[in-house]
PDB file of N, CA and C in Angstrom:
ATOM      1  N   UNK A   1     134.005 -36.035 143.597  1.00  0.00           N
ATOM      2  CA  UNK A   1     134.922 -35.569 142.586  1.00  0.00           C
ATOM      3  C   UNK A   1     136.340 -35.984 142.985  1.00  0.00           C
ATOM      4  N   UNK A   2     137.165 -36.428 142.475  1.00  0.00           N
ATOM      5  CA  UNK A   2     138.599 -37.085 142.460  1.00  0.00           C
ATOM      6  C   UNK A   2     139.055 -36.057 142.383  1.00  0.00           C
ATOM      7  N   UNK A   3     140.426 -35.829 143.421  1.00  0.00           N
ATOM      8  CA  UNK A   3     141.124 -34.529 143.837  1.00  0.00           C
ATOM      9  C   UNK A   3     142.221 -35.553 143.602  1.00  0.00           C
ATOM     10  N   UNK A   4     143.185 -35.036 142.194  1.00  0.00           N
ATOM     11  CA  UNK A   4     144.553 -36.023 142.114  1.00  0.00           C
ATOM     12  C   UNK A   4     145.822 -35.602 142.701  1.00  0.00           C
ATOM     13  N   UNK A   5     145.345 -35.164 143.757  1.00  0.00           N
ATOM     14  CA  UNK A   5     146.391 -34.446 145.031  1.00  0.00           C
ATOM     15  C   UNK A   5     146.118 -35.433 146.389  1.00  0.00           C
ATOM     16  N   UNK A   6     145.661 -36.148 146.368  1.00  0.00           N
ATOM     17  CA  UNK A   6     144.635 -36.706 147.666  1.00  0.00           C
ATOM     18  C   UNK A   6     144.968 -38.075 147.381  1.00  0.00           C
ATOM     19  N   UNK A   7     145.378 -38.925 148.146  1.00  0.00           N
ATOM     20  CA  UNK A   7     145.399 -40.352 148.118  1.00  0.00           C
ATOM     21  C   UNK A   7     144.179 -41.061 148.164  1.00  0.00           C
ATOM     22  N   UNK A   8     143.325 -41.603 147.272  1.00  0.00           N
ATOM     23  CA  UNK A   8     142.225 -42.465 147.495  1.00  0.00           C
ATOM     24  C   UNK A   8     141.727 -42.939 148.483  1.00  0.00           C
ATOM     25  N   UNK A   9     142.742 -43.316 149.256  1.00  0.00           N
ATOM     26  CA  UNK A   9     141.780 -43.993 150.854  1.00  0.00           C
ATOM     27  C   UNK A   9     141.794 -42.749 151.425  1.00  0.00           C
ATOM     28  N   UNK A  10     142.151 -41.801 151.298  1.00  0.00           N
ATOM     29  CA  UNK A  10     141.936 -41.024 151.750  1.00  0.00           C
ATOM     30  C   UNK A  10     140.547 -39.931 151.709  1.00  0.00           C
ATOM     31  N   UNK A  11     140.223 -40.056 150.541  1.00  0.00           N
ATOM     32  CA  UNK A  11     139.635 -39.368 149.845  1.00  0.00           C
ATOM     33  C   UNK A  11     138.224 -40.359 150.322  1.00  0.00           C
ATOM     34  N   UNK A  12     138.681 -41.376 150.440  1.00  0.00           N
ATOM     35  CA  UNK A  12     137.192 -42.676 150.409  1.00  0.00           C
ATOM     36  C   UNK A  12     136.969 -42.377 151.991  1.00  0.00           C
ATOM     37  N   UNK A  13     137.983 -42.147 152.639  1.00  0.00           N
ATOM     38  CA  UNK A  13     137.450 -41.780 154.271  1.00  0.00           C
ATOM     39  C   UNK A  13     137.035 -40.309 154.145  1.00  0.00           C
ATOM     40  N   UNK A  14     137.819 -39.347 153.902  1.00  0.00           N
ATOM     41  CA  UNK A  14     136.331 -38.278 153.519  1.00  0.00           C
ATOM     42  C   UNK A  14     135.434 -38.226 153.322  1.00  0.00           C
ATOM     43  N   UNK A  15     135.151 -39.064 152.237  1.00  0.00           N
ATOM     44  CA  UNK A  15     133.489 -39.395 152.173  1.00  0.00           C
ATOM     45  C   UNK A  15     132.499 -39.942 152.368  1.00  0.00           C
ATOM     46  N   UNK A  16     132.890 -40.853 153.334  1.00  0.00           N
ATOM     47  CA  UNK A  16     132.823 -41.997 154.145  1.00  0.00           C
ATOM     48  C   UNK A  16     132.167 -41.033 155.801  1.00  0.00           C
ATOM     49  N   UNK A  17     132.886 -40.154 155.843  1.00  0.00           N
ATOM     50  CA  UNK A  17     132.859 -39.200 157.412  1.00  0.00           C
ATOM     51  C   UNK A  17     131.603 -38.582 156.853  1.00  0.00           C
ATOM     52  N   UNK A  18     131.261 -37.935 155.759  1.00  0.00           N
ATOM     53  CA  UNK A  18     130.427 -36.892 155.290  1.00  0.00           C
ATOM     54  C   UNK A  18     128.762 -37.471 155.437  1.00  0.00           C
ATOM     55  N   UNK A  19     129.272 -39.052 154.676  1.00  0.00           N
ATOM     56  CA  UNK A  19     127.937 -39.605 154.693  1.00  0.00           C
ATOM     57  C   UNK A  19     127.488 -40.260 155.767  1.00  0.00           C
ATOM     58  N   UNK A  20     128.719 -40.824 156.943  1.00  0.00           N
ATOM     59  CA  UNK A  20     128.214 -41.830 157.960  1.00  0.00           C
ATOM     60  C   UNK A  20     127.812 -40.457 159.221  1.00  0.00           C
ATOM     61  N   UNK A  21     128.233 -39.543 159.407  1.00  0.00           N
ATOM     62  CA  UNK A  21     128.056 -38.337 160.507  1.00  0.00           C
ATOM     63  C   UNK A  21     126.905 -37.653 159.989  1.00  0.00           C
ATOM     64  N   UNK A  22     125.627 -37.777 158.624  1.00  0.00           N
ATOM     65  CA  UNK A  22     124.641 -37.507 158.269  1.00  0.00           C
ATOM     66  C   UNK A  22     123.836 -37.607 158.845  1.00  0.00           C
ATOM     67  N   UNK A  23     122.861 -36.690 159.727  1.00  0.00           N
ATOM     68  CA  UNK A  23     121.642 -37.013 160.335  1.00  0.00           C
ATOM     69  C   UNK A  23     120.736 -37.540 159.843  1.00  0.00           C
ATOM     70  N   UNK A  24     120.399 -38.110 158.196  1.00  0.00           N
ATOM     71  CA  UNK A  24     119.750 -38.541 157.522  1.00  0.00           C
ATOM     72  C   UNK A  24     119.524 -40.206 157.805  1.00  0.00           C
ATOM     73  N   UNK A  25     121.344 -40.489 158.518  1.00  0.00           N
ATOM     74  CA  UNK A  25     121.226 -41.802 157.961  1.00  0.00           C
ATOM     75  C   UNK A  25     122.016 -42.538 159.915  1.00  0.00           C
ATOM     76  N   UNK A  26     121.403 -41.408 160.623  1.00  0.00           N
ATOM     77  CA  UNK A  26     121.576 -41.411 162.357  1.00  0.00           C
ATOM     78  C   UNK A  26     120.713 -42.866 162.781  1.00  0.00           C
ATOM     79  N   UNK A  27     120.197 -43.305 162.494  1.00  0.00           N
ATOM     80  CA  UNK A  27     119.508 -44.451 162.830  1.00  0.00           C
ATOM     81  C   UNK A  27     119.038 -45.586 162.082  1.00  0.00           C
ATOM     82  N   UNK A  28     119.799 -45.771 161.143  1.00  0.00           N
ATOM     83  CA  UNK A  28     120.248 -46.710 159.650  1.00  0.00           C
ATOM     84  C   UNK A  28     121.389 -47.807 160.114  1.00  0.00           C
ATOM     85  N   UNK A  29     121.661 -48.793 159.591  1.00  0.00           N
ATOM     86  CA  UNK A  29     122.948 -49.684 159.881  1.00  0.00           C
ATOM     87  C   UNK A  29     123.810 -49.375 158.630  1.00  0.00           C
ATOM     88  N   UNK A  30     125.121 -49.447 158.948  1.00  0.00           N
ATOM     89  CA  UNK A  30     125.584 -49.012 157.604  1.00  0.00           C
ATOM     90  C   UNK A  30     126.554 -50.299 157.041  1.00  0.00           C
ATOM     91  N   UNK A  31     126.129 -50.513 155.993  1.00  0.00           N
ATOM     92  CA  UNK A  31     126.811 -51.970 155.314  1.00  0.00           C
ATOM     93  C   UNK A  31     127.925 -51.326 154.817  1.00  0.00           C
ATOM     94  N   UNK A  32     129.828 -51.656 154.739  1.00  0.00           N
ATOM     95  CA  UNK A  32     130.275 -51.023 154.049  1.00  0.00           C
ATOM     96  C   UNK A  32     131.057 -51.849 153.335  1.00  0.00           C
ATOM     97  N   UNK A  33     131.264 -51.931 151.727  1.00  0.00           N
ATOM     98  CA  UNK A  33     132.169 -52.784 150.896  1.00  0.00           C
ATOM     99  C   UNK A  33     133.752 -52.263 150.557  1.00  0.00           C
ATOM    100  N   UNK A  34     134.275 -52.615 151.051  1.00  0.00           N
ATOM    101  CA  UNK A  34     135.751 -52.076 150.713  1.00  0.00           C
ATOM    102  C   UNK A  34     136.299 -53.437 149.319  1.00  0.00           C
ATOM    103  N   UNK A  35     135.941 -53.017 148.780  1.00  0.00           N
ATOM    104  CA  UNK A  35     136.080 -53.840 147.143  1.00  0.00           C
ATOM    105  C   UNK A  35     137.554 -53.563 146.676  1.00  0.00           C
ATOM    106  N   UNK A  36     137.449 -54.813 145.736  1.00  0.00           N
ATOM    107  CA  UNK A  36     139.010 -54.667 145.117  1.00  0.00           C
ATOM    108  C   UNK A  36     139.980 -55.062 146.033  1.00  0.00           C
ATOM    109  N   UNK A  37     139.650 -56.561 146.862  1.00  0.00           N
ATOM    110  CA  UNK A  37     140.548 -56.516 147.614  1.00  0.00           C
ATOM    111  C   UNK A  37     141.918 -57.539 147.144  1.00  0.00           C
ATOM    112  N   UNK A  38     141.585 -57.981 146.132  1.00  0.00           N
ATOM    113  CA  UNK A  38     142.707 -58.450 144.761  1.00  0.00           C
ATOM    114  C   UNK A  38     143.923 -57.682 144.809  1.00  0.00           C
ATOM    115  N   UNK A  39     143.539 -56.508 144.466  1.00  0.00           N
ATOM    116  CA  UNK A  39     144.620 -55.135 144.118  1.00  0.00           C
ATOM    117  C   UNK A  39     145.323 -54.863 145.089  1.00  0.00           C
ATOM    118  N   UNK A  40     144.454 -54.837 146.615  1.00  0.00           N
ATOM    119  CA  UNK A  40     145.057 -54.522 147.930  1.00  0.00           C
ATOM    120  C   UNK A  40     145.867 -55.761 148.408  1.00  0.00           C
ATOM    121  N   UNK A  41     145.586 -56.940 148.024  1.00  0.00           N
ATOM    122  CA  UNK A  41     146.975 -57.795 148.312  1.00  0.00           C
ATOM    123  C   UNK A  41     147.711 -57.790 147.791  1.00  0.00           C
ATOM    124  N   UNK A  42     147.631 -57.291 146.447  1.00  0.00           N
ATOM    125  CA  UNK A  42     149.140 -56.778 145.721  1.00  0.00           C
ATOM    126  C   UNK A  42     149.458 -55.763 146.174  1.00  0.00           C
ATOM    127  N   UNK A  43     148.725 -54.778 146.541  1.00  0.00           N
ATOM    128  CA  UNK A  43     149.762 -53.551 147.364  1.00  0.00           C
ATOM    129  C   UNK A  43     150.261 -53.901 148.564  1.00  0.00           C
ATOM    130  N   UNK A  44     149.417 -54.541 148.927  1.00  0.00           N
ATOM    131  CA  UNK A  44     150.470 -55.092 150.587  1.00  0.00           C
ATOM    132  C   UNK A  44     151.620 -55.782 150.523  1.00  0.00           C
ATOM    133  N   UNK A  45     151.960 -56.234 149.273  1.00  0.00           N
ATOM    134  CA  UNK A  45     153.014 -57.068 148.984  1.00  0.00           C
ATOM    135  C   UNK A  45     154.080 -56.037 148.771  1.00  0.00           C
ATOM    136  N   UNK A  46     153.957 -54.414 147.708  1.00  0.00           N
ATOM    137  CA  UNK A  46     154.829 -54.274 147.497  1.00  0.00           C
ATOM    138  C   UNK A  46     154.643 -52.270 147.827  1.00  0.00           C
ATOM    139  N   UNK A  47     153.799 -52.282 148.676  1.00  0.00           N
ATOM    140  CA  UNK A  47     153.797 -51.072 149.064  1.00  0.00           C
ATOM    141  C   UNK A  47     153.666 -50.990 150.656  1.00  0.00           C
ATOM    142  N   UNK A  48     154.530 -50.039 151.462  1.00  0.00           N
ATOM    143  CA  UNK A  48     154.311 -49.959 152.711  1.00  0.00           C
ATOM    144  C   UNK A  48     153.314 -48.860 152.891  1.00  0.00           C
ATOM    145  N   UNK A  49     152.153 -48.947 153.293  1.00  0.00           N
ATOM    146  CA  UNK A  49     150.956 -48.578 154.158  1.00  0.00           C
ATOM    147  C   UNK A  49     151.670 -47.213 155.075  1.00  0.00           C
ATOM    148  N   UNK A  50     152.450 -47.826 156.126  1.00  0.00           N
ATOM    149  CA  UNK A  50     153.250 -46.666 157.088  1.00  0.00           C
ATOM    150  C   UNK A  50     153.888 -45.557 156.359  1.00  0.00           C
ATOM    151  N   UNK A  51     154.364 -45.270 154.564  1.00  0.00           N
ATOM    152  CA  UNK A  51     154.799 -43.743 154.136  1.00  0.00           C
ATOM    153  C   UNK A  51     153.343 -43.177 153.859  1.00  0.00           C
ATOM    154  N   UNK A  52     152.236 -43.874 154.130  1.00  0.00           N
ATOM    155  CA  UNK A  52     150.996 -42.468 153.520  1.00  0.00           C
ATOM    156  C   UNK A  52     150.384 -42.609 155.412  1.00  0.00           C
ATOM    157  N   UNK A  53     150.343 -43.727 155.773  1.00  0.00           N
ATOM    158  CA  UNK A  53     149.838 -44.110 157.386  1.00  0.00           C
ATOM    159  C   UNK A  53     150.709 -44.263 158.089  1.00  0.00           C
ATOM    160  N   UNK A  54     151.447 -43.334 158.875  1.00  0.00           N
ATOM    161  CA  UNK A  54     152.501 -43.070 160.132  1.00  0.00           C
ATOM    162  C   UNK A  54     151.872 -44.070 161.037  1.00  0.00           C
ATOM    163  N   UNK A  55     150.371 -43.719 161.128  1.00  0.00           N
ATOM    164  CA  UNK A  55     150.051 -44.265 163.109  1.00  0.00           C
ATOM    165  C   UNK A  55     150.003 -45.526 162.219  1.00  0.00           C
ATOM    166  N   UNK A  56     149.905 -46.309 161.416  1.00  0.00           N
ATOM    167  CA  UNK A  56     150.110 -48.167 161.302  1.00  0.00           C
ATOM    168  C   UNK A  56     150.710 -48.582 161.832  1.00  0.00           C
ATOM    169  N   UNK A  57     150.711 -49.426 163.008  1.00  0.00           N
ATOM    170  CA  UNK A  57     151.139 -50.208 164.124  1.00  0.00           C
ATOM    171  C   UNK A  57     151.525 -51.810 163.532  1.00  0.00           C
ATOM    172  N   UNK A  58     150.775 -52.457 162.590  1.00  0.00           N
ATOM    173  CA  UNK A  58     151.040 -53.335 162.369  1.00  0.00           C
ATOM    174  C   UNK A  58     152.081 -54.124 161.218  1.00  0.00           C
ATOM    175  N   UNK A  59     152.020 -55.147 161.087  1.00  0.00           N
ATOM    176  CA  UNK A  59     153.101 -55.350 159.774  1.00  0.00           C
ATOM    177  C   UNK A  59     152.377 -54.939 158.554  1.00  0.00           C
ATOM    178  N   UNK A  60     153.055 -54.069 158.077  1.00  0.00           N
ATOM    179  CA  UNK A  60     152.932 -53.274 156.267  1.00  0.00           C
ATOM    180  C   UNK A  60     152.760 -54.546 155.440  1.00  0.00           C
ATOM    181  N   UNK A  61     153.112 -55.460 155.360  1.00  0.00           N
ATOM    182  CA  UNK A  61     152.807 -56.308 154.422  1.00  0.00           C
ATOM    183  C   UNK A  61     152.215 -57.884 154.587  1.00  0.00           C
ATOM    184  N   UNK A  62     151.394 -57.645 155.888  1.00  0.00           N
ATOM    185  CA  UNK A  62     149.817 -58.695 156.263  1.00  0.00           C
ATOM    186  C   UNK A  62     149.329 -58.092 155.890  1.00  0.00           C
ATOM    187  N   UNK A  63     148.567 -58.887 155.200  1.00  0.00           N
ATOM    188  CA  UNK A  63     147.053 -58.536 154.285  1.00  0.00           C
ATOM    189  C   UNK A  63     145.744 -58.148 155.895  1.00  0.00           C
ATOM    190  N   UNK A  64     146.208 -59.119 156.466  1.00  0.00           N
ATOM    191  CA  UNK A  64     145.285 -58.822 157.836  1.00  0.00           C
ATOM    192  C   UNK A  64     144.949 -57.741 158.298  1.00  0.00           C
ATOM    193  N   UNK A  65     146.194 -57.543 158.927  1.00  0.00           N
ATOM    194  CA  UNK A  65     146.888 -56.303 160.001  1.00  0.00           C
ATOM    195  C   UNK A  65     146.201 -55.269 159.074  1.00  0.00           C
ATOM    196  N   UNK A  66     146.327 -54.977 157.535  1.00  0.00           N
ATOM    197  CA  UNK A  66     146.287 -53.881 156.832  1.00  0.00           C
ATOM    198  C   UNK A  66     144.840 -53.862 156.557  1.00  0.00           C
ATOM    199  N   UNK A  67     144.155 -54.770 156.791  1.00  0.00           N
ATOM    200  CA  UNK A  67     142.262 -54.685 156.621  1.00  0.00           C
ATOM    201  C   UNK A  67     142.009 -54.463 157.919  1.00  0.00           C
ATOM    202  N   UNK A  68     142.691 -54.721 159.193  1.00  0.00           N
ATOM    203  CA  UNK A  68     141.851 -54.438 160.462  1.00  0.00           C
ATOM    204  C   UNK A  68     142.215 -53.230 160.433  1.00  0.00           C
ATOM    205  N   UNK A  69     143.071 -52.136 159.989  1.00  0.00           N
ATOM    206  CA  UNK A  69     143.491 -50.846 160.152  1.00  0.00           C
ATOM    207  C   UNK A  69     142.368 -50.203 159.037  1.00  0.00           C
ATOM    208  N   UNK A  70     142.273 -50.440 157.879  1.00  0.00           N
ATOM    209  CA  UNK A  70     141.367 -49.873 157.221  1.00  0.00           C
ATOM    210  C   UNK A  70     140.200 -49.915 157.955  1.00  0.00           C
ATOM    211  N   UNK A  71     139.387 -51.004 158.379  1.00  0.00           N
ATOM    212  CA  UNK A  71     138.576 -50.668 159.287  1.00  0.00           C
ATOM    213  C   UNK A  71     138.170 -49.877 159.807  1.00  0.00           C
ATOM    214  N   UNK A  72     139.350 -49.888 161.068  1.00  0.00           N
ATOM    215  CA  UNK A  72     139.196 -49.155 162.132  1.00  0.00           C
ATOM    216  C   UNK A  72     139.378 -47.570 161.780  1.00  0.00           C
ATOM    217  N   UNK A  73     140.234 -47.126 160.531  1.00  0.00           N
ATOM    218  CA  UNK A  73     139.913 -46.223 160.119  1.00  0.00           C
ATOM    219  C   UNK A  73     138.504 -45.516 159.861  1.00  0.00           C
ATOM    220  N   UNK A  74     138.043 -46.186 159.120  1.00  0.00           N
ATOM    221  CA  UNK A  74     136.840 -46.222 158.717  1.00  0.00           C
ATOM    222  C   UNK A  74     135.937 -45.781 159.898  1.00  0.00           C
ATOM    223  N   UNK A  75     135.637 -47.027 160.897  1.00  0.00           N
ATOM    224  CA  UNK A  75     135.041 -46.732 162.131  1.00  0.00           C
ATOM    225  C   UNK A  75     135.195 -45.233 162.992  1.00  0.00           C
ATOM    226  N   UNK A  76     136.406 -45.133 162.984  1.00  0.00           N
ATOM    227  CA  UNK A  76     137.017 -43.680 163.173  1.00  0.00           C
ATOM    228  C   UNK A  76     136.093 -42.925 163.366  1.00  0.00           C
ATOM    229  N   UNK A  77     136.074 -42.917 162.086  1.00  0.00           N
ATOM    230  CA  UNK A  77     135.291 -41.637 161.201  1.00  0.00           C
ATOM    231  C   UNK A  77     133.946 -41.350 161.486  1.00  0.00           C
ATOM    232  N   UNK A  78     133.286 -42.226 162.292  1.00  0.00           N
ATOM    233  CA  UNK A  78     131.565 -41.896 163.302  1.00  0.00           C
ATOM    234  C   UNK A  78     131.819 -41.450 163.796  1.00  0.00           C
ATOM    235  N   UNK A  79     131.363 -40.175 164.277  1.00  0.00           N
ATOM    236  CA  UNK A  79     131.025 -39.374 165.587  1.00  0.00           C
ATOM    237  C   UNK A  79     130.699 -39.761 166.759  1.00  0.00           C
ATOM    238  N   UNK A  80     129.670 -40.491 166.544  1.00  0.00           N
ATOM    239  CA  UNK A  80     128.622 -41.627 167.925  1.00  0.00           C
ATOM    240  C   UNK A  80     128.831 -42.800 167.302  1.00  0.00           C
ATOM    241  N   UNK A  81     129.446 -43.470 168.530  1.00  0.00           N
ATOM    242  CA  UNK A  81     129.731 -44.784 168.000  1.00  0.00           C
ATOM    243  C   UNK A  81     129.011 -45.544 168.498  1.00  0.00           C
ATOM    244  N   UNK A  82     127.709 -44.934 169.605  1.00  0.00           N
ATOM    245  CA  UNK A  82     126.703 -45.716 169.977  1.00  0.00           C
ATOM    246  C   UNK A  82     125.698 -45.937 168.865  1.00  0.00           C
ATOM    247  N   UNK A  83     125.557 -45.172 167.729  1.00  0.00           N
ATOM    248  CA  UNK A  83     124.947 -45.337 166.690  1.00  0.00           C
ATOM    249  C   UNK A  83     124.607 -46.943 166.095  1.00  0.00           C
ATOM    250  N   UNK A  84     123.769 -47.111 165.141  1.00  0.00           N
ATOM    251  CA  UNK A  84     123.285 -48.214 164.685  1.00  0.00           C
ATOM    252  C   UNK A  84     124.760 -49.397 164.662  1.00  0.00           C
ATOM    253  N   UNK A  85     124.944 -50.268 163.677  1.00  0.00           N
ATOM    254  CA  UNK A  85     125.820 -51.143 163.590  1.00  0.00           C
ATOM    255  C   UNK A  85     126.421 -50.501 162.284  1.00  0.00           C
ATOM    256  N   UNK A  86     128.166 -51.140 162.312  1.00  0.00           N
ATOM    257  CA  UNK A  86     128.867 -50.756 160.725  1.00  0.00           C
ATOM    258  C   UNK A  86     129.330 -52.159 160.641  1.00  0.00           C
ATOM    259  N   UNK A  87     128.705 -52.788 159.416  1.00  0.00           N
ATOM    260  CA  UNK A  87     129.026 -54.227 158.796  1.00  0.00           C
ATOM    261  C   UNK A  87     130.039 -53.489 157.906  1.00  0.00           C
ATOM    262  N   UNK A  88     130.976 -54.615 157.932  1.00  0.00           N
ATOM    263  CA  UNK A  88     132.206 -54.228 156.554  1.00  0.00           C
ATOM    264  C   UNK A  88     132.509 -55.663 155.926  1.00  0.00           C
ATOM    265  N   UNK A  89     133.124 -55.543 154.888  1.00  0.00           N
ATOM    266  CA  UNK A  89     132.963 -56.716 153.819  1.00  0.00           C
ATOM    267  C   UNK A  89     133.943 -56.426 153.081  1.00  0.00           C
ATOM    268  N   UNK A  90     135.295 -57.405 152.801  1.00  0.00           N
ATOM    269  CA  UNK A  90     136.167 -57.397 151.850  1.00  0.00           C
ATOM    270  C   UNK A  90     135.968 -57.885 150.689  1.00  0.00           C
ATOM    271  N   UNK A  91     135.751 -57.306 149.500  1.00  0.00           N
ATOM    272  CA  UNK A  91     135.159 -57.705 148.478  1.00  0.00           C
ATOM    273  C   UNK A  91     135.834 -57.773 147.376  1.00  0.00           C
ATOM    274  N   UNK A  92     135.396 -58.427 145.801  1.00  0.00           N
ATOM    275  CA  UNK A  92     136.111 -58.419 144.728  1.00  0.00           C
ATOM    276  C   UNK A  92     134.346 -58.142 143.724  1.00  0.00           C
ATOM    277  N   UNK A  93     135.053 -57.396 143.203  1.00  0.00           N
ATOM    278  CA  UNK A  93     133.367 -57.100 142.351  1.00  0.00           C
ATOM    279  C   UNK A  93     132.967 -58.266 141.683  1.00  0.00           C
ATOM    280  N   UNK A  94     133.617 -59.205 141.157  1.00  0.00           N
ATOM    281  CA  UNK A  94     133.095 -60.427 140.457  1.00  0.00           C
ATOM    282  C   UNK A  94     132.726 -61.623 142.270  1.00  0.00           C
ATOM    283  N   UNK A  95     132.536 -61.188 143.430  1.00  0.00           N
ATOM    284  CA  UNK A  95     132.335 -62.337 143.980  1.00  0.00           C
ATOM    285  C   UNK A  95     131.070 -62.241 144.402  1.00  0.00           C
ATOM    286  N   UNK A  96     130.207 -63.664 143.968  1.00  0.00           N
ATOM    287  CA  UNK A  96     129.154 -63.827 144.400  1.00  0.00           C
ATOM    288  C   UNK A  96     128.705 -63.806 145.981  1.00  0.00           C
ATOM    289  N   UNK A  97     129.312 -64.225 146.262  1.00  0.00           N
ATOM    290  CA  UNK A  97     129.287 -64.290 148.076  1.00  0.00           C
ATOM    291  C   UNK A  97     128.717 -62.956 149.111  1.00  0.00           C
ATOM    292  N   UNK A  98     128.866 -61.475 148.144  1.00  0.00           N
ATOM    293  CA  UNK A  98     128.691 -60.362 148.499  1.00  0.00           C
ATOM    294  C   UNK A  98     126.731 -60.450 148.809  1.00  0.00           C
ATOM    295  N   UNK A  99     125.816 -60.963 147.664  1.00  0.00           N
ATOM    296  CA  UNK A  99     124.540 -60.924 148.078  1.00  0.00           C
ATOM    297  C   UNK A  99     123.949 -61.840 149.538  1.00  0.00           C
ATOM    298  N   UNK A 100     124.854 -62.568 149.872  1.00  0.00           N
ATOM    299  CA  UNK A 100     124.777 -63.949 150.661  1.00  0.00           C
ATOM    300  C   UNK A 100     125.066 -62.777 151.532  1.00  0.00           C
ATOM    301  N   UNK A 101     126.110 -62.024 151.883  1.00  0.00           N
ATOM    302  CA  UNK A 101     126.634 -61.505 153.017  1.00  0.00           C
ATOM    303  C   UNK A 101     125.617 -60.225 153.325  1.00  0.00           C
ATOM    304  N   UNK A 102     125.055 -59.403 152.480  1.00  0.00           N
ATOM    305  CA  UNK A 102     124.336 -58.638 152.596  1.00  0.00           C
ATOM    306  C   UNK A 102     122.994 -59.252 153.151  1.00  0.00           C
ATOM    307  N   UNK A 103     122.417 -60.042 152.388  1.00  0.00           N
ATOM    308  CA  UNK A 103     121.335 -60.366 153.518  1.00  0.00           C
ATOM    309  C   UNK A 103     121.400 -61.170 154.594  1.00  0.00           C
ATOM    310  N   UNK A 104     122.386 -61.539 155.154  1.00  0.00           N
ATOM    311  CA  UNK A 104     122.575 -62.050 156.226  1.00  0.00           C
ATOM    312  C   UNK A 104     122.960 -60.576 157.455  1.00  0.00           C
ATOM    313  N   UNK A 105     123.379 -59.496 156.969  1.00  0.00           N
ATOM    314  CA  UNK A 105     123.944 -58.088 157.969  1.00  0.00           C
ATOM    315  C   UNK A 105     122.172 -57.417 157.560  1.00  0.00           C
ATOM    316  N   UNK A 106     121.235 -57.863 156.589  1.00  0.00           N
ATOM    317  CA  UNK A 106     119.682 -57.147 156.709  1.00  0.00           C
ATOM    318  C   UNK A 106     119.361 -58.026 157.807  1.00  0.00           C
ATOM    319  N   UNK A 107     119.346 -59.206 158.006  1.00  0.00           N
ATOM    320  CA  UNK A 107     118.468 -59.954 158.371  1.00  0.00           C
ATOM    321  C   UNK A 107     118.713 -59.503 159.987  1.00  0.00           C
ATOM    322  N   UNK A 108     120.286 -59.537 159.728  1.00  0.00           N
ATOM    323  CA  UNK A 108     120.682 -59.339 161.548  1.00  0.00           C
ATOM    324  C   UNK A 108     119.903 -57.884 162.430  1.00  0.00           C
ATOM    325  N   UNK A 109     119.924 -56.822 161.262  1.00  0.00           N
ATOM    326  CA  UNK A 109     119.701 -55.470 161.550  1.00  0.00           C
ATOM    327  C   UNK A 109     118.225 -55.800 161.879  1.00  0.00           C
ATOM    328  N   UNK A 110     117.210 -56.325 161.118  1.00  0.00           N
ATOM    329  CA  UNK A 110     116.079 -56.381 161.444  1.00  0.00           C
ATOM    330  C   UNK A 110     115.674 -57.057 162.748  1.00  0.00           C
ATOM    331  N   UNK A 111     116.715 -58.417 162.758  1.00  0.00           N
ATOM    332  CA  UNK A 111     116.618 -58.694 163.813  1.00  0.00           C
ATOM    333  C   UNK A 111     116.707 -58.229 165.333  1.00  0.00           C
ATOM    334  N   UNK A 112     117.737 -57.027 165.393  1.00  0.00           N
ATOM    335  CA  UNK A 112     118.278 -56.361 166.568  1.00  0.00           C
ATOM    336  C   UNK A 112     117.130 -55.292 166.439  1.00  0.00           C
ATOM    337  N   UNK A 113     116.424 -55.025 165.620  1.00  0.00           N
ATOM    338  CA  UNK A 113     115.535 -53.769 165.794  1.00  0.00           C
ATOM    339  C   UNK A 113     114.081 -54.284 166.313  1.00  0.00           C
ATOM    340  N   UNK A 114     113.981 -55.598 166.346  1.00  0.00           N
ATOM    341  CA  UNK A 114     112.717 -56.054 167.025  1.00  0.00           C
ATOM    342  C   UNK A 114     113.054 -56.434 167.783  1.00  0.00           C
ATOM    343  N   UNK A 115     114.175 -56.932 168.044  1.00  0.00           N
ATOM    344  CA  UNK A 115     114.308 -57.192 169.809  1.00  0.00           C
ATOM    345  C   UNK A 115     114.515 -55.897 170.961  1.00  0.00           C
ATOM    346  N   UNK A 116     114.881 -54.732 169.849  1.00  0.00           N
ATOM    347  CA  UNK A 116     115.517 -53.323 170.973  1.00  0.00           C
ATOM    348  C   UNK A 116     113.641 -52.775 171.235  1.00  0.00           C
ATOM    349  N   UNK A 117     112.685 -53.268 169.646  1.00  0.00           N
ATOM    350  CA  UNK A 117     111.251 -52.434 169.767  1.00  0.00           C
ATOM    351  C   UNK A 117     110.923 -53.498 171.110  1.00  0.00           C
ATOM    352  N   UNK A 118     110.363 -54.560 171.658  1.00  0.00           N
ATOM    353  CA  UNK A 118     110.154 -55.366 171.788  1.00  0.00           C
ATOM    354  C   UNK A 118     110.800 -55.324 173.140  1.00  0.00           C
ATOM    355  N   UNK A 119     111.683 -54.873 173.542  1.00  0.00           N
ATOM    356  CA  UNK A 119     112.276 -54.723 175.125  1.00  0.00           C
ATOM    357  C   UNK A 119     111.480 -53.012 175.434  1.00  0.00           C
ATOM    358  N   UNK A 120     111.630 -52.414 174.918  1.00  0.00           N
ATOM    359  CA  UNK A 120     110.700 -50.858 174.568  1.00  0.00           C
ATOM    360  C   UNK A 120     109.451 -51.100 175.008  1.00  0.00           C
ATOM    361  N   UNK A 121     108.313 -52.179 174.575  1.00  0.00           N
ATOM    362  CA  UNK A 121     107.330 -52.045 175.233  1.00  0.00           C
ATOM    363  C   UNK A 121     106.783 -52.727 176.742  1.00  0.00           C
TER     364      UNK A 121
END
């Protein structure tokens, strides 16, 4: 539910903490799309990051600097960070490239789970 008191990334890392700290999903890889990243290079152009994000260390208006911080935000937000893998993906909803990237982060996951079964026996 959209709380129009709450800044969106903010609100997207709330729910982001709720679902990735789920014991449901404790031994899952978690693919994550941070979409719309069109919009976010126009905000990096003309919005500074550091009045809603104090701890931003980097330059407010690299597109870079401001996706490795979302990130790591993001990452944050696990409890156990020994947990499965977190794939992330800068996306635009019209780009094809997103199915290419997804099964290449299945293929990897499957892959690391027969080599971890497979050292196990």
């Amino acid at each position: 539910m959209e709380d129009r008191q709450t800044n969106r990334l903010t609100e997207s890392l709330n729910i982001f903490e709720t679902i990735v700290n789920n014991r449901v999903f404790a031994n899952v890889s978690i693919i994550l799309f941070l979409n719309k990243t069109d919009l976010l290079e126009e905000k990096v152009k003309n919005v500074n990051i550091k009045d809603y994000f104090p701890e931003f260390t980097g330059d407010p208006h690299n597109l870079q600097d401001v996706q490795k911080f979302l990130v790591e935000c993001f990452r944050n937000k696990r409890r156990e960070q020994q947990q499965k893998p977190l794939y992330h993906h800068f996306t635009t909803a019209i780009n094809t490239e997103n199915i290419r990237l997804v099964f290449r982060d299945v293929k990897d996951t499957i892959l690391h789970d027969n080599l971890k079964q497979l050292m196990l026996q």
